[in-house]
N, C-alpha and C. Protein backbone atom coordinates (compact mmCIF):
# COMPACT_ATOMS: atom_id res chain seq x y z
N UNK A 1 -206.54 68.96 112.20
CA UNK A 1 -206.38 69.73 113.42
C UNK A 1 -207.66 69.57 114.23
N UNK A 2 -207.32 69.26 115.48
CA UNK A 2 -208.59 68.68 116.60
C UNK A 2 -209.03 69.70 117.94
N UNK A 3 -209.73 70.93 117.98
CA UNK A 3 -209.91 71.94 118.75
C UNK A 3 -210.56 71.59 119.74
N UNK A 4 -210.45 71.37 121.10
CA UNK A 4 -211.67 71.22 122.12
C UNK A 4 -211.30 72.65 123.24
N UNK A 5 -212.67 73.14 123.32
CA UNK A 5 -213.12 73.99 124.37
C UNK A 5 -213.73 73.63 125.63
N UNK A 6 -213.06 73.69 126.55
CA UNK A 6 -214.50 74.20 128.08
C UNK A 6 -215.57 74.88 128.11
N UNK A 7 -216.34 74.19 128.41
CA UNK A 7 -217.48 75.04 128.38
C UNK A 7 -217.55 76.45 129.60
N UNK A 8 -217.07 75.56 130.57
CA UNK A 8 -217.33 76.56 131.34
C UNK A 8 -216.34 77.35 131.91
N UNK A 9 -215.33 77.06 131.41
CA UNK A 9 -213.63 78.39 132.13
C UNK A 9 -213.46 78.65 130.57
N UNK A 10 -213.74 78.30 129.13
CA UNK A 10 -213.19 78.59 128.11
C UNK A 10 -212.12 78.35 127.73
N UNK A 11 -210.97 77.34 128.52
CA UNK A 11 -209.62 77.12 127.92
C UNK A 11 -210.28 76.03 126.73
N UNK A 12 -208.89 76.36 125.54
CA UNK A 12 -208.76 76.23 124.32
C UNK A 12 -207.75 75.40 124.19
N UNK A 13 -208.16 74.39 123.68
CA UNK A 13 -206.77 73.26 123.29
C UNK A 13 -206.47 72.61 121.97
N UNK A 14 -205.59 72.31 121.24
CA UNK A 14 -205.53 71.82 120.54
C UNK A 14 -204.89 70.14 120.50
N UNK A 15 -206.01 69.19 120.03
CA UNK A 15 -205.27 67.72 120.52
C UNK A 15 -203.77 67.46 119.47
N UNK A 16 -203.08 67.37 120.32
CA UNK A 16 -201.56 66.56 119.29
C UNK A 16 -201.84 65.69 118.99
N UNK A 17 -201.65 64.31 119.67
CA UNK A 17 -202.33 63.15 119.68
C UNK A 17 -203.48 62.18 120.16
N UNK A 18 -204.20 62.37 119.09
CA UNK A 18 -205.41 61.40 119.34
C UNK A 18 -205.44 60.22 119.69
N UNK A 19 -205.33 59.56 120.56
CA UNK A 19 -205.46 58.16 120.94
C UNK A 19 -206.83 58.07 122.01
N UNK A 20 -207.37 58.74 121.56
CA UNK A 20 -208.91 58.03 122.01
C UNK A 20 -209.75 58.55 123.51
N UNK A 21 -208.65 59.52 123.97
CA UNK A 21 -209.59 59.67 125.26
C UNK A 21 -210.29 60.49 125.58
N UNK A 22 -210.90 60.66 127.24
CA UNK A 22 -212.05 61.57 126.84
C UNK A 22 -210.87 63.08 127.70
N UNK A 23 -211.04 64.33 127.36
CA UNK A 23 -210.50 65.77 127.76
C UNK A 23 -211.46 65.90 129.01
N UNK A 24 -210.90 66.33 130.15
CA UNK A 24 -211.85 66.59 130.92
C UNK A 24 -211.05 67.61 131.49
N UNK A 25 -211.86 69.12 131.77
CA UNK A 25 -211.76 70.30 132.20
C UNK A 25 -213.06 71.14 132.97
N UNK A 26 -212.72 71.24 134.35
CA UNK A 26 -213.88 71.57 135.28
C UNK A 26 -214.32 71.01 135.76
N UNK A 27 -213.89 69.72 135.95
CA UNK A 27 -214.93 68.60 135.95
C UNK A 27 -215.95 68.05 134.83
N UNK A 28 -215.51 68.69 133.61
CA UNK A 28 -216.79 67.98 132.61
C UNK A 28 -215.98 67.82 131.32
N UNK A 29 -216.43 67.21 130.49
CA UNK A 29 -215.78 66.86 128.92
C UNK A 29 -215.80 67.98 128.44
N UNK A 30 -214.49 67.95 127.67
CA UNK A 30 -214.33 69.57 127.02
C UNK A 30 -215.34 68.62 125.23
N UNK A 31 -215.72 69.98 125.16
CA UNK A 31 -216.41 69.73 123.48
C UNK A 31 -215.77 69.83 122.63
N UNK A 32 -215.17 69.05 121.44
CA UNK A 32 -214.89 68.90 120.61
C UNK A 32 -215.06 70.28 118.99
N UNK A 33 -214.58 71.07 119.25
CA UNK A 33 -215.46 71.78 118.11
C UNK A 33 -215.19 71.69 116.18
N UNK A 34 -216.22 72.26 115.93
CA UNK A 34 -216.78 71.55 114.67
C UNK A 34 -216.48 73.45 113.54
N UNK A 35 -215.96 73.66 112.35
CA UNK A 35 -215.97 74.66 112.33
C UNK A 35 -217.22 75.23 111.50
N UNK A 36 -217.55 76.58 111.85
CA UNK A 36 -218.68 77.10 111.24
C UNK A 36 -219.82 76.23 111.81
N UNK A 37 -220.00 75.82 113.07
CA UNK A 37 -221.03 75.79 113.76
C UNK A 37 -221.75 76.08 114.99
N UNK A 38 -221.21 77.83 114.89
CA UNK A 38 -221.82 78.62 115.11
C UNK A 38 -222.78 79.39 114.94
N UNK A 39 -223.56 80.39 115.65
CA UNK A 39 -224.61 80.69 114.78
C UNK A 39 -223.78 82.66 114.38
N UNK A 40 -222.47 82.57 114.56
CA UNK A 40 -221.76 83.87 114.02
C UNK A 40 -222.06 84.19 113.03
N UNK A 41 -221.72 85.54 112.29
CA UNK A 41 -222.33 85.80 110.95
C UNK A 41 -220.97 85.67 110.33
N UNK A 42 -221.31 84.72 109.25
CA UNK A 42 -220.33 84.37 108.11
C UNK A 42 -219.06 85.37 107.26
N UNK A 43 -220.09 86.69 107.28
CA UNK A 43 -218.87 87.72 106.67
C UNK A 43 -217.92 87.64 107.80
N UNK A 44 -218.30 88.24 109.02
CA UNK A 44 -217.22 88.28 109.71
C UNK A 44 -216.56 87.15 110.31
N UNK A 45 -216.70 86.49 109.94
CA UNK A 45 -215.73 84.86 110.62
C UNK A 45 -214.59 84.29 109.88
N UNK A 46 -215.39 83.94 108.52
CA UNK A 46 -214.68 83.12 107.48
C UNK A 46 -213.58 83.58 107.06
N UNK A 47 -212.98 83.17 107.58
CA UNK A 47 -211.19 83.50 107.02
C UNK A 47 -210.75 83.77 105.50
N UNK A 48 -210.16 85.10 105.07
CA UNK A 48 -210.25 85.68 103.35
C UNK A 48 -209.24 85.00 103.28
N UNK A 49 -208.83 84.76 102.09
CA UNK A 49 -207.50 84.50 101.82
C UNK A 49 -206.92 84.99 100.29
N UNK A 50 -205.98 85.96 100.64
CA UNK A 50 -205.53 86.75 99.55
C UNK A 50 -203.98 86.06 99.52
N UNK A 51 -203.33 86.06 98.08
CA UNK A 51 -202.28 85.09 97.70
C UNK A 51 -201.70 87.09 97.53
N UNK A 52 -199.96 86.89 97.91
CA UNK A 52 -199.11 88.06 97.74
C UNK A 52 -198.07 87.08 97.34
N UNK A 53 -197.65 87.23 96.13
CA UNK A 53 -196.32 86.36 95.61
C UNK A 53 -196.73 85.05 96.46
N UNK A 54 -195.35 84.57 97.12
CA UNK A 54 -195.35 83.62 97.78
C UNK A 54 -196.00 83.27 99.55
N UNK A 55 -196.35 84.24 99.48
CA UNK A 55 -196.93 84.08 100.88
C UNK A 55 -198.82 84.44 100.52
N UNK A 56 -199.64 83.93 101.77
CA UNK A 56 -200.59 84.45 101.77
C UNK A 56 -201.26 85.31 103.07
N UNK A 57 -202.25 86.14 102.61
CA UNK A 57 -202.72 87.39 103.87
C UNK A 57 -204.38 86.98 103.75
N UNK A 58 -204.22 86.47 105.30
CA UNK A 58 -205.42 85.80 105.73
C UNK A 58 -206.05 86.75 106.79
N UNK A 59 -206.78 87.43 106.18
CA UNK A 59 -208.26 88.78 107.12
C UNK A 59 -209.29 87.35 107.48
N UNK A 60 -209.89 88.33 108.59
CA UNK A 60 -210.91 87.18 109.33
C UNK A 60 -212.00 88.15 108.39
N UNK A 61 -212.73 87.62 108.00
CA UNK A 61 -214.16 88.38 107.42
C UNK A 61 -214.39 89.23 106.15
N UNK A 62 -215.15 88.92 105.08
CA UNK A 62 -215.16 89.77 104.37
C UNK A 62 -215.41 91.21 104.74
N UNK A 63 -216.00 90.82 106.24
CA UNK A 63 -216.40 92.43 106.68
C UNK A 63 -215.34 92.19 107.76
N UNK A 64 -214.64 93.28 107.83
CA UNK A 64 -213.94 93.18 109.08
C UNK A 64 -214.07 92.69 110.77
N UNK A 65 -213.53 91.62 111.24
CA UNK A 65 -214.40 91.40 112.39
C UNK A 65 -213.87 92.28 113.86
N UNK A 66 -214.68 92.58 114.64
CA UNK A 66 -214.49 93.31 115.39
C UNK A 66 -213.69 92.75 116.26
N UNK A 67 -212.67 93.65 116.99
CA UNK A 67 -211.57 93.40 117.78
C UNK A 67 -211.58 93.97 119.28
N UNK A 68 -212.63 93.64 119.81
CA UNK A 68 -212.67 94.71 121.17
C UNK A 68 -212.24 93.32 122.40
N UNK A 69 -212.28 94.20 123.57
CA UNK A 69 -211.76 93.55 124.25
C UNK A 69 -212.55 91.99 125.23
N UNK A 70 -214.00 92.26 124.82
CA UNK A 70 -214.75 90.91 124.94
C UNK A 70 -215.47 90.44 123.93
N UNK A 71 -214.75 90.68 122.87
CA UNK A 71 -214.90 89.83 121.59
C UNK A 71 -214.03 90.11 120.07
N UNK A 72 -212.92 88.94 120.05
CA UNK A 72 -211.95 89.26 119.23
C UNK A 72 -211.75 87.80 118.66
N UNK A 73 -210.91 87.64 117.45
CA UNK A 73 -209.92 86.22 116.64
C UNK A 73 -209.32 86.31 117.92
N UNK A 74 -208.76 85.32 118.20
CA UNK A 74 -207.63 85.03 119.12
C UNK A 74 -206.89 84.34 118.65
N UNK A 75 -207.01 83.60 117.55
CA UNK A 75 -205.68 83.27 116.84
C UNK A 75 -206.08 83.19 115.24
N UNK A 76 -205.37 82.86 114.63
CA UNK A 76 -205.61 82.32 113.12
C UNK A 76 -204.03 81.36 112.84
N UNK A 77 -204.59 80.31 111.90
CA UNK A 77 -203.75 79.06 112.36
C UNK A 77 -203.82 78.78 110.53
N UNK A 78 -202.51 78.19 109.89
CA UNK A 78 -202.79 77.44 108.88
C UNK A 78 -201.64 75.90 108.98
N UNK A 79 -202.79 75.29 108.52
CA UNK A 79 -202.66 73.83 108.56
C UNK A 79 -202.14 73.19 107.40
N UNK A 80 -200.75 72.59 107.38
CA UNK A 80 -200.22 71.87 106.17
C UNK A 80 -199.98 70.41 106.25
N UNK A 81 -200.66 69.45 106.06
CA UNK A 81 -200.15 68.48 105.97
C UNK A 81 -199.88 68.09 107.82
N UNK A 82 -198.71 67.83 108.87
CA UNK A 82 -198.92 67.83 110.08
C UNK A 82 -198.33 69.04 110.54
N UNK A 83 -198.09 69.85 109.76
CA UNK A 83 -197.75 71.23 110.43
C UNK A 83 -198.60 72.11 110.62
N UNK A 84 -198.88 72.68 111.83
CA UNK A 84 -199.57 74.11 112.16
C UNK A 84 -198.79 75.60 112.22
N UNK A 85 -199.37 76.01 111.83
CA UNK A 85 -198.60 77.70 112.39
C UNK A 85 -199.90 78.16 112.67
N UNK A 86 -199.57 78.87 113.99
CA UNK A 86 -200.42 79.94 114.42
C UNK A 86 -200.08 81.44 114.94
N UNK A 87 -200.50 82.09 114.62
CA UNK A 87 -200.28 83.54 115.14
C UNK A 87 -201.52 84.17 115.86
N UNK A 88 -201.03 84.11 116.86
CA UNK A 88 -202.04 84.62 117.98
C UNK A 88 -202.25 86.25 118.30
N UNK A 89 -203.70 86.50 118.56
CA UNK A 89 -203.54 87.94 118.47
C UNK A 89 -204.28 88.31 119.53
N UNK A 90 -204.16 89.35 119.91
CA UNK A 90 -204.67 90.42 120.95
C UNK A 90 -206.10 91.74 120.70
N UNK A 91 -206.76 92.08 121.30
CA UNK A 91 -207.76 92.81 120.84
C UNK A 91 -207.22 94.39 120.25
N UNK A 92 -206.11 94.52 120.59
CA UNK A 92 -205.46 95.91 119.90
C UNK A 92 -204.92 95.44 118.35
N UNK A 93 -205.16 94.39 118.01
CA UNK A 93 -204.28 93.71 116.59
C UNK A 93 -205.34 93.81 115.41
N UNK A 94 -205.00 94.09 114.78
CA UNK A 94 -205.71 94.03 113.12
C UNK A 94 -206.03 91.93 113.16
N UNK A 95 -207.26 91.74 112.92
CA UNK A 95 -207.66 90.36 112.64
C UNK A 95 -207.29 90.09 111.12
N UNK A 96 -205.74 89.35 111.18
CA UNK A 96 -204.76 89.46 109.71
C UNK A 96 -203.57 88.61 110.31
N UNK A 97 -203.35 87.77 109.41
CA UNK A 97 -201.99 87.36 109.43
C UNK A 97 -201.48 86.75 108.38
N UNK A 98 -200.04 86.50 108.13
CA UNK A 98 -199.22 85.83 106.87
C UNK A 98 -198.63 84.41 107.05
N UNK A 99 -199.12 83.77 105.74
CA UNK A 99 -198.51 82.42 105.85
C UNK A 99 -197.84 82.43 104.61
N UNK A 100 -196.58 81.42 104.68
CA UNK A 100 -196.49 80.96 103.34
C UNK A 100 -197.47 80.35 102.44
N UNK A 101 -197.27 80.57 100.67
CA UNK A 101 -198.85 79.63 100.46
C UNK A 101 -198.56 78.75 100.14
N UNK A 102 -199.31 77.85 100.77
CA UNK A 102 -199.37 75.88 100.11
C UNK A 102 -200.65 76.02 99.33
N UNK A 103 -200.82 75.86 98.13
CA UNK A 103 -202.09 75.26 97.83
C UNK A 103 -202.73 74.13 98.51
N UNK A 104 -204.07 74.33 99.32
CA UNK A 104 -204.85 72.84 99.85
C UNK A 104 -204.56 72.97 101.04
N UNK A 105 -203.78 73.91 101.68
CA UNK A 105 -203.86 74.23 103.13
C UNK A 105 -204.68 74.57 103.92
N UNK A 106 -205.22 74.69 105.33
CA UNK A 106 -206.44 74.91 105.41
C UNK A 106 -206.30 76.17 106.72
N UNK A 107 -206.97 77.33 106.46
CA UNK A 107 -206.72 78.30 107.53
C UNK A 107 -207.95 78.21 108.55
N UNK A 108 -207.16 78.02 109.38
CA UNK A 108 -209.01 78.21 110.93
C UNK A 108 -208.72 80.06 111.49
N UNK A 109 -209.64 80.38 111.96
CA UNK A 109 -209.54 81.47 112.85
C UNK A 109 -210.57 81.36 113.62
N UNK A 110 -209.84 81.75 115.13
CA UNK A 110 -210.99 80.98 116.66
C UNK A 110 -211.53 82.25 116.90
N UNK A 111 -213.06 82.64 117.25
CA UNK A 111 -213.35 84.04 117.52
C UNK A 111 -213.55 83.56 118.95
N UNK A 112 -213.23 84.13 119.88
CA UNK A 112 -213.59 83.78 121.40
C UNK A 112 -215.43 83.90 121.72
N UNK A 113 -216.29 84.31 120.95
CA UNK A 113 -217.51 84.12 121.40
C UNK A 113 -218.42 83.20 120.06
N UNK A 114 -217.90 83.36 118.92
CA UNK A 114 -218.34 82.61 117.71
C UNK A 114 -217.55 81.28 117.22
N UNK A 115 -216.83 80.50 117.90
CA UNK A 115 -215.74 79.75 117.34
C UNK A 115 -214.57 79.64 116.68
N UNK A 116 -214.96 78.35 115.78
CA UNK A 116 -213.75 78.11 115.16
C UNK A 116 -214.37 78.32 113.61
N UNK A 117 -213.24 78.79 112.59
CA UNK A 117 -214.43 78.62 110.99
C UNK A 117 -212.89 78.95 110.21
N UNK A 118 -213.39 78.14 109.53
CA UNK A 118 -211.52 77.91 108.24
C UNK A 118 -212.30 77.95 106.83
N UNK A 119 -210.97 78.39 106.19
CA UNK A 119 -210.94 78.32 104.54
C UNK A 119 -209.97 77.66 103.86
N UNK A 120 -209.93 77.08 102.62
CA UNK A 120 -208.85 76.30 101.89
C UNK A 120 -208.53 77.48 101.03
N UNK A 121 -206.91 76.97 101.09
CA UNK A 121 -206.20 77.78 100.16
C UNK A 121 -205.93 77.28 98.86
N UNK A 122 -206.50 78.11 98.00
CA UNK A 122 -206.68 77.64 96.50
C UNK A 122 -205.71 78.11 95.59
């Protein structure tokens, strides 16, 4: 999964297909982002991942991350193989959502001021 941001309006994209070119938004190359390279604090970013039977419940943070209205997850996404699911959330929403579990799947969650930062499902 291939995330690029604007720097300067903040739209969020995800590339479908890569064939090589450059994203341009604002007039300038959108950046490519990289996860966990931010300088966010790790409890609250890193996506938990708790197994319930067959599904799993993915919290953003060992510490809960804050949900206000200029700084929240805005989505959390898990990645199988070429499938994505994402569930997008709002600053009134608990930073939480359910996937089925694949073992080796990989969960991202985007914080709108700290990035992007994922965990594998074990």
């Amino acid at each position: 999964m291939k995330i690029c941001k604007c720097n300067s309006c903040g739209n969020v994209i995800e590339i479908l297909d890569d064939n090589g070119g450059n994203l341009v938004c604002c007039s300038e190359e959108m950046e490519l982002m990289v996860p966990e390279a931010s300088d966010g604090a790790r409890e609250k970013h890193v996506p938990v991942i708790t197994k319930d039977g067959d599904e799993i419940i993915v919290s953003v943070g060992s510490v809960k991350h804050p949900m206000d209205e200029d700084h929240y997850i805005n989505w959390i996404a898990l990645e199988n193989g070429d499938m994505v699911t994402r569930v997008n959330l709002n600053p009134s929403d608990e930073p939480e959502a359910r996937f089925p579990y694949v073992k080796g799947s990989i969960v991202y969650a985007y914080c709108d001021k700290h990035g992007l930062w994922k965990a594998i499902v074990e």
